[in-house]
PDB file of N, CA and C in Angstrom:
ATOM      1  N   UNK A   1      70.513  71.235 -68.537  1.00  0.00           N
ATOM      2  CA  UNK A   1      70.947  70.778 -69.845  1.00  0.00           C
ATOM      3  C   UNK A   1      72.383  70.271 -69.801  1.00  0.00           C
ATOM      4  N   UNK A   2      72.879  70.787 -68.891  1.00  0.00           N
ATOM      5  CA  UNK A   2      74.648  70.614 -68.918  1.00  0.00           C
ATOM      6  C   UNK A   2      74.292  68.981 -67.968  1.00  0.00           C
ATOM      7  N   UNK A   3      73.723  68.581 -67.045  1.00  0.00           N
ATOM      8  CA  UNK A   3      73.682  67.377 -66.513  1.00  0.00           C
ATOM      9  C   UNK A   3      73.411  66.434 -68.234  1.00  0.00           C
ATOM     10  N   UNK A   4      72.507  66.141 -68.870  1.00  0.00           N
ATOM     11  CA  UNK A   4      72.037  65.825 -69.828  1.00  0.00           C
ATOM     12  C   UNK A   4      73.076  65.848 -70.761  1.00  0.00           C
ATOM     13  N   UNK A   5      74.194  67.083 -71.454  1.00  0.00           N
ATOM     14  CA  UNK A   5      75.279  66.498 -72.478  1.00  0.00           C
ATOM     15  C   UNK A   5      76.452  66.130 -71.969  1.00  0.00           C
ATOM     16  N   UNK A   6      76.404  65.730 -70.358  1.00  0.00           N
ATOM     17  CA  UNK A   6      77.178  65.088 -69.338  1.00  0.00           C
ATOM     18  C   UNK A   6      77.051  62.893 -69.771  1.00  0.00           C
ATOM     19  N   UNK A   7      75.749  63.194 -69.517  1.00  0.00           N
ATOM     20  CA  UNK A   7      75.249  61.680 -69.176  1.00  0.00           C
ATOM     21  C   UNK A   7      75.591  60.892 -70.721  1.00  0.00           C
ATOM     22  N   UNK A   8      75.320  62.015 -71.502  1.00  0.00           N
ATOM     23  CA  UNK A   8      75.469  61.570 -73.291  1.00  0.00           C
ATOM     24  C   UNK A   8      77.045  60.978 -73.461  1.00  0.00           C
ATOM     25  N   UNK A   9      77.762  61.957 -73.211  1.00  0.00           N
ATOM     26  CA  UNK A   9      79.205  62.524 -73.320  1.00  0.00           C
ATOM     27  C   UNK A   9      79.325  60.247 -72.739  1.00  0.00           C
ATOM     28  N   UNK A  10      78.843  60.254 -71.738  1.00  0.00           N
ATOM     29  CA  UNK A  10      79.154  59.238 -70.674  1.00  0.00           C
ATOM     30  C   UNK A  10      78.834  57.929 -71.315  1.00  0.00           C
ATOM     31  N   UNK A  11      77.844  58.161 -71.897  1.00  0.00           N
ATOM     32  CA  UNK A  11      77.249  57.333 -72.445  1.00  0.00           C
ATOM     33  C   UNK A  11      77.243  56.794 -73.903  1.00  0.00           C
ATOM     34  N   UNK A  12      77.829  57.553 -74.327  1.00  0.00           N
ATOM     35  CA  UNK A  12      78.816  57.843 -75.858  1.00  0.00           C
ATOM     36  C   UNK A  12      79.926  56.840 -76.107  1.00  0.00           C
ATOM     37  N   UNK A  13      80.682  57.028 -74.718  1.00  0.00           N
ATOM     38  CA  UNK A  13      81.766  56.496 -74.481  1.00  0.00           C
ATOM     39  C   UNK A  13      81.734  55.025 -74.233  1.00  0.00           C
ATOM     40  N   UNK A  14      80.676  54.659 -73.806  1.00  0.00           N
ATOM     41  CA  UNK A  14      80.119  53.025 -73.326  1.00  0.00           C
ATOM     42  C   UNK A  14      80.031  52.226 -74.457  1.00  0.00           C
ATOM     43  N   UNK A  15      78.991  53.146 -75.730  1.00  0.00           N
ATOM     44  CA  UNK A  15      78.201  52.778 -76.719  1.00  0.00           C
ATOM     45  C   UNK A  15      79.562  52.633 -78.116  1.00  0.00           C
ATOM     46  N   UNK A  16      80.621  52.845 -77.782  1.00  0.00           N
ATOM     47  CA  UNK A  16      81.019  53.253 -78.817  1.00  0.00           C
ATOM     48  C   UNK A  16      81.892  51.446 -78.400  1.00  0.00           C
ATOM     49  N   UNK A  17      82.417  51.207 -77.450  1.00  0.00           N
ATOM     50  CA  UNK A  17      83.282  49.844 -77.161  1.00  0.00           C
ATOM     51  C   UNK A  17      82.222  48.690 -76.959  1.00  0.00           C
ATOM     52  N   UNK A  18      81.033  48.971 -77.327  1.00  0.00           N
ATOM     53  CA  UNK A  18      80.128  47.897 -76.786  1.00  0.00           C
ATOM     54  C   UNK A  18      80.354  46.911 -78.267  1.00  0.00           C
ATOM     55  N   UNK A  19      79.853  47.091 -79.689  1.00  0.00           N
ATOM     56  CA  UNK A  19      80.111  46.016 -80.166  1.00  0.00           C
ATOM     57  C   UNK A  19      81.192  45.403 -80.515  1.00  0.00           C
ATOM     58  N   UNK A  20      82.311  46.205 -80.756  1.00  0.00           N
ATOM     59  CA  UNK A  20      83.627  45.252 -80.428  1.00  0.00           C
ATOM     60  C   UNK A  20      83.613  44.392 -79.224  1.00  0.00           C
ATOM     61  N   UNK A  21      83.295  44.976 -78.431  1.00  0.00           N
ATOM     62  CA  UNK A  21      83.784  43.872 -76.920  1.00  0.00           C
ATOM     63  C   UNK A  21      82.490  42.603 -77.287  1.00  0.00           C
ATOM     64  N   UNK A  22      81.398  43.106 -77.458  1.00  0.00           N
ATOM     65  CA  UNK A  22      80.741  41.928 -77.433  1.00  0.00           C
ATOM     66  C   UNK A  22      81.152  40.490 -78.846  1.00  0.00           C
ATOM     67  N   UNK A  23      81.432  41.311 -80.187  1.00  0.00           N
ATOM     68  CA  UNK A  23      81.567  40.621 -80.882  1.00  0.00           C
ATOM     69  C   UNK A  23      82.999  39.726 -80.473  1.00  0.00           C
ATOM     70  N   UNK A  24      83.876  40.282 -79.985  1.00  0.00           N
ATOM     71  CA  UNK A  24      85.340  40.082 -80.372  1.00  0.00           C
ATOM     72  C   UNK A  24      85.478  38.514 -78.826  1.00  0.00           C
ATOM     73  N   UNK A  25      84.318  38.984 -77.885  1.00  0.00           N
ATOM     74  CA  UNK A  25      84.292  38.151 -76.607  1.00  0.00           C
ATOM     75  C   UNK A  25      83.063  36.786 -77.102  1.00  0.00           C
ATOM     76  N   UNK A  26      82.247  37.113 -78.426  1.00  0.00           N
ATOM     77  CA  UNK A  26      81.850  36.050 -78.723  1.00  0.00           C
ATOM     78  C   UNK A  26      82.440  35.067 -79.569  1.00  0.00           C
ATOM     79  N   UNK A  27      83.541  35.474 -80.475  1.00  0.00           N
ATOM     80  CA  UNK A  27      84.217  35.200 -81.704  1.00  0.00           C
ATOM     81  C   UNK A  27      85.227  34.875 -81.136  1.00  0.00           C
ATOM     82  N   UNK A  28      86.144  35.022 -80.133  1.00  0.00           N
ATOM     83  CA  UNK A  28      87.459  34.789 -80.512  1.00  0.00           C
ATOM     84  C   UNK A  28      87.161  33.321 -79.289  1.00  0.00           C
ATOM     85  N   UNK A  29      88.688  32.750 -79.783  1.00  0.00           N
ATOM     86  CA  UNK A  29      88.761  31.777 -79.019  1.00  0.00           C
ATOM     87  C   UNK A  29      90.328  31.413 -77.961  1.00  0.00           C
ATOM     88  N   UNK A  30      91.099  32.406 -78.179  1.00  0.00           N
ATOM     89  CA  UNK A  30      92.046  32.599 -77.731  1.00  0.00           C
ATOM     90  C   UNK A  30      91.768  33.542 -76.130  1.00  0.00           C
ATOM     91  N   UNK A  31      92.378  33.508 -75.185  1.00  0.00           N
ATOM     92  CA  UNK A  31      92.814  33.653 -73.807  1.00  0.00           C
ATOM     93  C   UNK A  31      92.610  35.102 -73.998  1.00  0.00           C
ATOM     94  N   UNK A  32      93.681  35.426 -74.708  1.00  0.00           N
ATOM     95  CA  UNK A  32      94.058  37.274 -74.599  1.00  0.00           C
ATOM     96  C   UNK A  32      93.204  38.174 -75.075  1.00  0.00           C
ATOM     97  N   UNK A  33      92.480  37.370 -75.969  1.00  0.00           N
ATOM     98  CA  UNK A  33      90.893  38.647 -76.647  1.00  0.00           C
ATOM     99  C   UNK A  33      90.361  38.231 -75.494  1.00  0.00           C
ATOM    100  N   UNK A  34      90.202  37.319 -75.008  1.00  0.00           N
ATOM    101  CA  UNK A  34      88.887  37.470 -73.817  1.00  0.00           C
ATOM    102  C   UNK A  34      89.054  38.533 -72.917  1.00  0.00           C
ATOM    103  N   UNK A  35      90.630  38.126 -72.228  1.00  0.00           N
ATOM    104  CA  UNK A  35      90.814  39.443 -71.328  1.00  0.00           C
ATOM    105  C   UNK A  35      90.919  40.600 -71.988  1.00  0.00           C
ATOM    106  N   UNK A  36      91.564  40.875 -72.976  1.00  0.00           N
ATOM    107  CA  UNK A  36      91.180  42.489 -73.357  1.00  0.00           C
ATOM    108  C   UNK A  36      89.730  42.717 -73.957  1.00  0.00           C
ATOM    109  N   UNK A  37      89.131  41.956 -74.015  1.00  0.00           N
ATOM    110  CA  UNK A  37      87.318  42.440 -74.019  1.00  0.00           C
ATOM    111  C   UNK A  37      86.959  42.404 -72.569  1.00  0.00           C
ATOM    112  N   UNK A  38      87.387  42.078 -71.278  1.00  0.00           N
ATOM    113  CA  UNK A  38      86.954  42.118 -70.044  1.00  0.00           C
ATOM    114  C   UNK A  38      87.613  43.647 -69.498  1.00  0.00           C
ATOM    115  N   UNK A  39      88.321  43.956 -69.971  1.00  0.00           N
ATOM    116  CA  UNK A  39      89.265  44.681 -69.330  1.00  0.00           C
ATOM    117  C   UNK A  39      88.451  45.940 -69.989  1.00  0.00           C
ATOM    118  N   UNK A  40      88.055  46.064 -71.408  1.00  0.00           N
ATOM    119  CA  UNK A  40      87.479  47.089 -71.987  1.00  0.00           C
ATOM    120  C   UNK A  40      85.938  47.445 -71.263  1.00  0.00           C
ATOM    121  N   UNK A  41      85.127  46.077 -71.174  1.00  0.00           N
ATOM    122  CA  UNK A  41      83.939  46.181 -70.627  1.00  0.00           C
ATOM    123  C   UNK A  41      84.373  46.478 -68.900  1.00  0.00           C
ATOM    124  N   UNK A  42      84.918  46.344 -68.435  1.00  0.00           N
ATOM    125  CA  UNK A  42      85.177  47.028 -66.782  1.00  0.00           C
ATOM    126  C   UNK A  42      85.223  48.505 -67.364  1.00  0.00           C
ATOM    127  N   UNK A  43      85.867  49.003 -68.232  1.00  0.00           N
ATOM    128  CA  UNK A  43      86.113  50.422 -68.316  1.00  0.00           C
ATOM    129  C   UNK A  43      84.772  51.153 -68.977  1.00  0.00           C
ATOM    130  N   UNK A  44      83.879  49.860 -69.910  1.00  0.00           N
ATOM    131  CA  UNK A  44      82.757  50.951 -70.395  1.00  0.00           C
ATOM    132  C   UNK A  44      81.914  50.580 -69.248  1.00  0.00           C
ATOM    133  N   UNK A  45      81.694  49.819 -68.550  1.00  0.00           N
ATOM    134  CA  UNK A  45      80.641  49.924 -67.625  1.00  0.00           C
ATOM    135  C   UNK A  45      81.057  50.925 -66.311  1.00  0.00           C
ATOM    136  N   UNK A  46      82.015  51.869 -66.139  1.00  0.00           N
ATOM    137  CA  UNK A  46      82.222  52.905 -65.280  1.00  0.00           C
ATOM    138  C   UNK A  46      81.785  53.773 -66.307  1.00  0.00           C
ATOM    139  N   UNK A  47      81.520  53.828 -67.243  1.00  0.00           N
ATOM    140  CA  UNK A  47      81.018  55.374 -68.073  1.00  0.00           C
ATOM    141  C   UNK A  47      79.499  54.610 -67.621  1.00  0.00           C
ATOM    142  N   UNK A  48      78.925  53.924 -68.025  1.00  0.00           N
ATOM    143  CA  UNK A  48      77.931  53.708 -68.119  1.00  0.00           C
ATOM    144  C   UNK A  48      77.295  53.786 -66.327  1.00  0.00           C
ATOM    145  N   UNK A  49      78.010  53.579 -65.315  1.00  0.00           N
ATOM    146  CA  UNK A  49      77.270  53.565 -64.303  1.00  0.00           C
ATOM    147  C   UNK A  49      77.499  55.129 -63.908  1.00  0.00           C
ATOM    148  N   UNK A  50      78.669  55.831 -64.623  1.00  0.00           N
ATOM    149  CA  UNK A  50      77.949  57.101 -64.246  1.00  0.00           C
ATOM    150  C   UNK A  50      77.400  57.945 -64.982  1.00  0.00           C
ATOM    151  N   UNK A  51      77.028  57.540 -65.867  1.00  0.00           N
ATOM    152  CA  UNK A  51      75.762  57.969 -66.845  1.00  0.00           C
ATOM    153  C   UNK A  51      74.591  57.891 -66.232  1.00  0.00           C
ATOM    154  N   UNK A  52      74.497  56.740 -65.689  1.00  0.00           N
ATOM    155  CA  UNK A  52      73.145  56.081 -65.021  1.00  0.00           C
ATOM    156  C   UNK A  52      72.958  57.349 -63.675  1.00  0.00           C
ATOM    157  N   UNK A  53      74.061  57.462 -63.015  1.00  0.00           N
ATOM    158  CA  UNK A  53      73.726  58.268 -61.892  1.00  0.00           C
ATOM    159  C   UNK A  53      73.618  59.848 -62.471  1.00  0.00           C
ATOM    160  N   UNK A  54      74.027  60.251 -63.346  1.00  0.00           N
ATOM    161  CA  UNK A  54      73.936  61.288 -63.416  1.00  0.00           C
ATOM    162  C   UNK A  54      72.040  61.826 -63.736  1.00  0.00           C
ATOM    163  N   UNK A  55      71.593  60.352 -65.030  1.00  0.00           N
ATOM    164  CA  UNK A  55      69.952  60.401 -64.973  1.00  0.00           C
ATOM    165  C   UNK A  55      69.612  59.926 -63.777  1.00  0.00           C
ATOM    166  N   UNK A  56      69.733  59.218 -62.726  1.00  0.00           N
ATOM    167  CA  UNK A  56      69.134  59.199 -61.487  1.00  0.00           C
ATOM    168  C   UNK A  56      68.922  60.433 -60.429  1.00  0.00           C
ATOM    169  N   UNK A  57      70.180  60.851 -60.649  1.00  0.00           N
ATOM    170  CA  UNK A  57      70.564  62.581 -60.291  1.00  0.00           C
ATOM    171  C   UNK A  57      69.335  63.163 -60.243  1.00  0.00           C
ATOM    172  N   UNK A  58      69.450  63.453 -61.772  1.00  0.00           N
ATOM    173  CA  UNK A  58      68.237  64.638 -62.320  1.00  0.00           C
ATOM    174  C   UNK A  58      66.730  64.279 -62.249  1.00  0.00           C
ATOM    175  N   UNK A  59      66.460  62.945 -61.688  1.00  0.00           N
ATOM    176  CA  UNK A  59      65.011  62.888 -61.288  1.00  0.00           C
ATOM    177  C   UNK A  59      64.689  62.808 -60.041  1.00  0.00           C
ATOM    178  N   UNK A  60      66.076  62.611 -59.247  1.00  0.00           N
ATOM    179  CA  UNK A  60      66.391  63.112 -57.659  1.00  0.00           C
ATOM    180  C   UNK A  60      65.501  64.223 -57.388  1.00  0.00           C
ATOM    181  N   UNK A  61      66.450  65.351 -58.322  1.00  0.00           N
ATOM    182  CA  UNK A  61      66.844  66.663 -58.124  1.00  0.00           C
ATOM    183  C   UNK A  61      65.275  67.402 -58.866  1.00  0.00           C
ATOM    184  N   UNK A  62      64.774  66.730 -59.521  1.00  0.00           N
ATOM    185  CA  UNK A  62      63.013  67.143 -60.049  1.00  0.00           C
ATOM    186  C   UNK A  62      62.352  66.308 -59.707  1.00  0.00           C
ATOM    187  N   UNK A  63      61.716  65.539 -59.023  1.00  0.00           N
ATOM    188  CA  UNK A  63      61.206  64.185 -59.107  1.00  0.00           C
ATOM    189  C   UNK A  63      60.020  64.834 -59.791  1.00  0.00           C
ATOM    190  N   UNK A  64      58.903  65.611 -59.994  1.00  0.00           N
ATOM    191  CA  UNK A  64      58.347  66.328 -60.590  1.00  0.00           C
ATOM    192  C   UNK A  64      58.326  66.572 -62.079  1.00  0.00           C
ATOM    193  N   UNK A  65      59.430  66.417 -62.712  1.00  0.00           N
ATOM    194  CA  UNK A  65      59.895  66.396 -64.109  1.00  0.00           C
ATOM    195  C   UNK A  65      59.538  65.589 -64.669  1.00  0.00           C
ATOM    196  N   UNK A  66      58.384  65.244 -65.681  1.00  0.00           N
ATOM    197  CA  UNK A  66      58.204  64.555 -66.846  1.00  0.00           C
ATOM    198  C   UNK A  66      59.337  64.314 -67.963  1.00  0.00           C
ATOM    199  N   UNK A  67      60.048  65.200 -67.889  1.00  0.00           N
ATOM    200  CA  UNK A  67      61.114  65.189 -69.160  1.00  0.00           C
ATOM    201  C   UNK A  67      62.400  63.864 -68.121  1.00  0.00           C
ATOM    202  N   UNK A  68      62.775  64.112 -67.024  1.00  0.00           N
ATOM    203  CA  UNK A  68      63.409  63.815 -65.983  1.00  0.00           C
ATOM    204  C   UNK A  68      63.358  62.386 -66.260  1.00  0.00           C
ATOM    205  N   UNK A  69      61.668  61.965 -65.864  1.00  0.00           N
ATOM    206  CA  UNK A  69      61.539  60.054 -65.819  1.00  0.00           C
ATOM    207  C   UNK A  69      61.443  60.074 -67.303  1.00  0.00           C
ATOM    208  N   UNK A  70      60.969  60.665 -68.411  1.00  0.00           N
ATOM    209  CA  UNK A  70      61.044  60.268 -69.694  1.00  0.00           C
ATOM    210  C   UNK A  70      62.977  59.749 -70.058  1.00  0.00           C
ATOM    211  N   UNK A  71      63.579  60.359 -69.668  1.00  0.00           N
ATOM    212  CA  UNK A  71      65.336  60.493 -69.986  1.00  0.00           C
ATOM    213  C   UNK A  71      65.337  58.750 -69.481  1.00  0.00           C
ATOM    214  N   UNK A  72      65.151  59.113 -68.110  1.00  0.00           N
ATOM    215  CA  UNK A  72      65.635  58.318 -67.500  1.00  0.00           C
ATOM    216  C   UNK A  72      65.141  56.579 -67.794  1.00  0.00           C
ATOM    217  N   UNK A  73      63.918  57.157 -68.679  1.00  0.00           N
ATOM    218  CA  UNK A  73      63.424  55.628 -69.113  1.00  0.00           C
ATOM    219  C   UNK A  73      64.053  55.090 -70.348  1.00  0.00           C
ATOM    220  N   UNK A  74      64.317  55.969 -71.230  1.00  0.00           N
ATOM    221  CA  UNK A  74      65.030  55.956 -72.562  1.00  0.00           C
ATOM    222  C   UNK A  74      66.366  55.432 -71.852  1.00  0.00           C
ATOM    223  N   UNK A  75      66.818  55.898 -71.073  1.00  0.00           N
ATOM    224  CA  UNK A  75      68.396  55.459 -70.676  1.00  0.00           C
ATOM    225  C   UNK A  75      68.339  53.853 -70.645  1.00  0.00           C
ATOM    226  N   UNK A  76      67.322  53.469 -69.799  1.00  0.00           N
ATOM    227  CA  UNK A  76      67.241  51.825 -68.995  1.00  0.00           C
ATOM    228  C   UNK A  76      66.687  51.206 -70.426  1.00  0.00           C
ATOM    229  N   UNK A  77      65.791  52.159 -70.994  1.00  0.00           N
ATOM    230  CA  UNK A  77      65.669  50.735 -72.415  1.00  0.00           C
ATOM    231  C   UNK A  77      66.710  50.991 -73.198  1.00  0.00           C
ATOM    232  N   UNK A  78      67.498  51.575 -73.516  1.00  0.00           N
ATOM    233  CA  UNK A  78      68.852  51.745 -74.263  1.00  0.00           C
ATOM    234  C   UNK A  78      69.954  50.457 -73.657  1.00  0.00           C
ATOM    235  N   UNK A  79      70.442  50.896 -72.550  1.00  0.00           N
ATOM    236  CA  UNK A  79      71.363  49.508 -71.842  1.00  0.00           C
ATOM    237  C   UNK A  79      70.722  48.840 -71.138  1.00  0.00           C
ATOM    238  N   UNK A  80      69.451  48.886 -70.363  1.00  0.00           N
ATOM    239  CA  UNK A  80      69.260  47.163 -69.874  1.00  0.00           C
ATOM    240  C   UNK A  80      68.034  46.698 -70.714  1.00  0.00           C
ATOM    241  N   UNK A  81      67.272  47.503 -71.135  1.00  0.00           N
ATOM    242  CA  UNK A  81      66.234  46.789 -71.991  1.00  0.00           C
ATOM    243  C   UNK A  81      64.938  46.996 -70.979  1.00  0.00           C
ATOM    244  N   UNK A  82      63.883  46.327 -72.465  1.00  0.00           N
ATOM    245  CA  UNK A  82      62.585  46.883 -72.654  1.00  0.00           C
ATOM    246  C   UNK A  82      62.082  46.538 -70.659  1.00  0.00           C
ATOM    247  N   UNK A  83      62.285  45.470 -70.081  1.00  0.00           N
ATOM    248  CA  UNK A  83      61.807  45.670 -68.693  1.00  0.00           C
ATOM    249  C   UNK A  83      62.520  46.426 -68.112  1.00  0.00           C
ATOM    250  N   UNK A  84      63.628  46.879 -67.763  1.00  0.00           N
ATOM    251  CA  UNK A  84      64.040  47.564 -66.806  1.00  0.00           C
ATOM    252  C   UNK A  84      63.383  49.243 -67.489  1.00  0.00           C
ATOM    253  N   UNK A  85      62.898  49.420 -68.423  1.00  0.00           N
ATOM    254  CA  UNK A  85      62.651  50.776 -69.096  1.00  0.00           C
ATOM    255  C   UNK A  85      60.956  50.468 -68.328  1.00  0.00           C
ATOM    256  N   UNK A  86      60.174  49.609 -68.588  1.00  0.00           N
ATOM    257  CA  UNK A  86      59.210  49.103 -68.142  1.00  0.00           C
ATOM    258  C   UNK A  86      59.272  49.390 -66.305  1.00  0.00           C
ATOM    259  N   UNK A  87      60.424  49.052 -65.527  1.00  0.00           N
ATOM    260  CA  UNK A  87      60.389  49.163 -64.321  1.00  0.00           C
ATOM    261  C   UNK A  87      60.532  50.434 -63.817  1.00  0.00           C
ATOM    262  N   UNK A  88      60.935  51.792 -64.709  1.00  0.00           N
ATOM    263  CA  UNK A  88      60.862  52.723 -64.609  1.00  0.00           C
ATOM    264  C   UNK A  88      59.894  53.189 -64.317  1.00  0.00           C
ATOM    265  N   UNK A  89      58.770  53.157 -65.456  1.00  0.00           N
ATOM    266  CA  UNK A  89      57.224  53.343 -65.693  1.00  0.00           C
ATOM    267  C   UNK A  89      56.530  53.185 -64.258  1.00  0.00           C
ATOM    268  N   UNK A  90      56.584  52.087 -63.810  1.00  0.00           N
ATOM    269  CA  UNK A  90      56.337  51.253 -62.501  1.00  0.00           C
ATOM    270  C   UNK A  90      56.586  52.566 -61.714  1.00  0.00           C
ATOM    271  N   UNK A  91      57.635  52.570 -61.158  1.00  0.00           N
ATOM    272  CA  UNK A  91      58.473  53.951 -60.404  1.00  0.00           C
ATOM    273  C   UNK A  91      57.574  55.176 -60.123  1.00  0.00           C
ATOM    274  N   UNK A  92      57.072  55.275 -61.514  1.00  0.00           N
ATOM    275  CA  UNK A  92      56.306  57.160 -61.688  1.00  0.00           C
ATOM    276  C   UNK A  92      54.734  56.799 -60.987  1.00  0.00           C
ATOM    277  N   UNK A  93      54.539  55.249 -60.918  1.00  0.00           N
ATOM    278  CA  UNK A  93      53.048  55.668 -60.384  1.00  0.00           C
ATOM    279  C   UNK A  93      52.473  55.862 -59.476  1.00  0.00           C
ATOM    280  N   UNK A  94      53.036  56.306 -58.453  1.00  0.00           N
ATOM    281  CA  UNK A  94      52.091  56.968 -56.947  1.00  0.00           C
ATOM    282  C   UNK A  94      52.185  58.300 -57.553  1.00  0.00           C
ATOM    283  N   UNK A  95      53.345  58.896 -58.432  1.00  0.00           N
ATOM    284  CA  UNK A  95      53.051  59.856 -59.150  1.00  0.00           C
ATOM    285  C   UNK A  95      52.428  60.493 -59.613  1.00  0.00           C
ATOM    286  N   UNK A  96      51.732  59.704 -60.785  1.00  0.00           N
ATOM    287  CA  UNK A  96      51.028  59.377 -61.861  1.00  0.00           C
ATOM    288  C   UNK A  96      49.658  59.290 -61.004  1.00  0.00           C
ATOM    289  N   UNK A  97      49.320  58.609 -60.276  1.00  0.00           N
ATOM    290  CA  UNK A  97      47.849  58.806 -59.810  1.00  0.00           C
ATOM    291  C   UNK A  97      47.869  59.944 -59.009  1.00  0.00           C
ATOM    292  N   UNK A  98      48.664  60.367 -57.999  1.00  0.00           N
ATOM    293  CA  UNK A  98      48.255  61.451 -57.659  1.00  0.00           C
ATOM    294  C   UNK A  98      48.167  62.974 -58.434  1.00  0.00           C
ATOM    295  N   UNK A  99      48.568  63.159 -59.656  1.00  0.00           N
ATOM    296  CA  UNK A  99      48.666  63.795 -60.181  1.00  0.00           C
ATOM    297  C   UNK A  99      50.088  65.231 -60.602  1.00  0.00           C
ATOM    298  N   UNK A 100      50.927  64.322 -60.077  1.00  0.00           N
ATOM    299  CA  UNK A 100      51.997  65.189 -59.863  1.00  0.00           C
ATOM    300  C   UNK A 100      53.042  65.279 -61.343  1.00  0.00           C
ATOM    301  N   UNK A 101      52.433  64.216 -61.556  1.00  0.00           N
ATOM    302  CA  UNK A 101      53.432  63.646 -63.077  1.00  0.00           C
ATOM    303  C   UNK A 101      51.757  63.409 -63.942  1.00  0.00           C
ATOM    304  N   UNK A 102      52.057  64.029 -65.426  1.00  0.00           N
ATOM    305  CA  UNK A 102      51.347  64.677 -66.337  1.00  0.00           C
ATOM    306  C   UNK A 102      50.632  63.283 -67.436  1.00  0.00           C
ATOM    307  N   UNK A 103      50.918  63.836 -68.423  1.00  0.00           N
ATOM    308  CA  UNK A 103      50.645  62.337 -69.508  1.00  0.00           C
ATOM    309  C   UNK A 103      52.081  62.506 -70.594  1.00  0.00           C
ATOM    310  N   UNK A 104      52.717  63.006 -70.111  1.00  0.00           N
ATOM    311  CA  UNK A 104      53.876  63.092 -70.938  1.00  0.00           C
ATOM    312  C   UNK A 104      54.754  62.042 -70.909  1.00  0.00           C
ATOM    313  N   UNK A 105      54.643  61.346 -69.241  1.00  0.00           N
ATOM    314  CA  UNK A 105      55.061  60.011 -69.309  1.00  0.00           C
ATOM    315  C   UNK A 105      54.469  58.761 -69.884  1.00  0.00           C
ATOM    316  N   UNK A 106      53.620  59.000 -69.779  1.00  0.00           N
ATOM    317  CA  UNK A 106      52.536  58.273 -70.463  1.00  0.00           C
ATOM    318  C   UNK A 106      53.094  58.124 -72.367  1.00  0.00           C
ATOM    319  N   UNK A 107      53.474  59.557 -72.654  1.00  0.00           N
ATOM    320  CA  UNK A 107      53.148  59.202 -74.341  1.00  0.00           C
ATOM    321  C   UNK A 107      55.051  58.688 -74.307  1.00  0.00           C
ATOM    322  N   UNK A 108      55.680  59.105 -73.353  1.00  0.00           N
ATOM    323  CA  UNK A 108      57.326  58.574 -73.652  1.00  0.00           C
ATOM    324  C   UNK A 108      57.059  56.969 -72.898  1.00  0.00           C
ATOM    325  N   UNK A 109      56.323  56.657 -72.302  1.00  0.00           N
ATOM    326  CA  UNK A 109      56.321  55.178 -72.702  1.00  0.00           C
ATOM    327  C   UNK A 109      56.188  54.480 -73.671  1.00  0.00           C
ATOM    328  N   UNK A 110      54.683  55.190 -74.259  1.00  0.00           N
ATOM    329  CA  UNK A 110      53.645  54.397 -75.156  1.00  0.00           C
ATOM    330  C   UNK A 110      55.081  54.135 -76.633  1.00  0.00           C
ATOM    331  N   UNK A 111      55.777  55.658 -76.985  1.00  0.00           N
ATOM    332  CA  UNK A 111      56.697  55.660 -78.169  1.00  0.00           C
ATOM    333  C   UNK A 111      58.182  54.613 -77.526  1.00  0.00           C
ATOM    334  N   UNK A 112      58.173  54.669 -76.312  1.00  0.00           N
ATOM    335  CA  UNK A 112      59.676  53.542 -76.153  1.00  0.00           C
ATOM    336  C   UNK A 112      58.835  52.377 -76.366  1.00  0.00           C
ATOM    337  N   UNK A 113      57.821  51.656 -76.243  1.00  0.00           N
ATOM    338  CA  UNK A 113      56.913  50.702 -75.852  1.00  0.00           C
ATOM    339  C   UNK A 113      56.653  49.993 -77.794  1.00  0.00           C
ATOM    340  N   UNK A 114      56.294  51.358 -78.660  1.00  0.00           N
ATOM    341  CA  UNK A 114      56.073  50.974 -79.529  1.00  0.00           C
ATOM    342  C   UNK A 114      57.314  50.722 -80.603  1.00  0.00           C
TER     343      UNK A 114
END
């Protein structure tokens, strides 16, 4: 659980500079907003890539865990979107047919999906 209000904590921090930087890097037209929206997005994308490792971590560390690839799929459709959450899915299935991974991934697709 402490990996998990780690990755949040991490990921908190990304989510919170994301629409300023994006709005302020689509809107402005001056030199110096650009670089201080570049300079901000270098700093949220180090929270964000170790957010990412920390859910890569924990399905390392269970690969077995339904809750584990469920996180970890919610993470990828949160910042990269519906395919890379999709390429997750992909991931679990030698899993998934052999029976090692449940239908729990199954219903945390079907609800990111829907």
């Amino acid at each position: 659980m402490l990996h998990l209000a780690y990755a949040e904590l991490l990921e908190s921090h990304h989510i919170s500079g994301v629409d300023t930087t994006g709005t302020s890097a689509a809107n402005s037209s001056t030199a110096a907003s650009t670089a201080a929206a570049a300079s901000s997005a270098s700093g949220n994308s180090a929270g964000l890539a170790a957010a990412r490792n920390v859910y890569v971590g924990l399905v390392q560390l269970q690969p077995t865990s339904e809750l584990a690839w469920a996180l970890l799929e919610r993470f990828a459709r949160r910042v990269d979107g519906a395919a890379a959450a999709r390429q997750v899915f992909r991931l679990t299935r030698r899993a998934r047919l052999s029976g090692e991974l449940g239908c729990h991934v199954y219903l945390a697709h079907a609800l990111l999906e829907w």
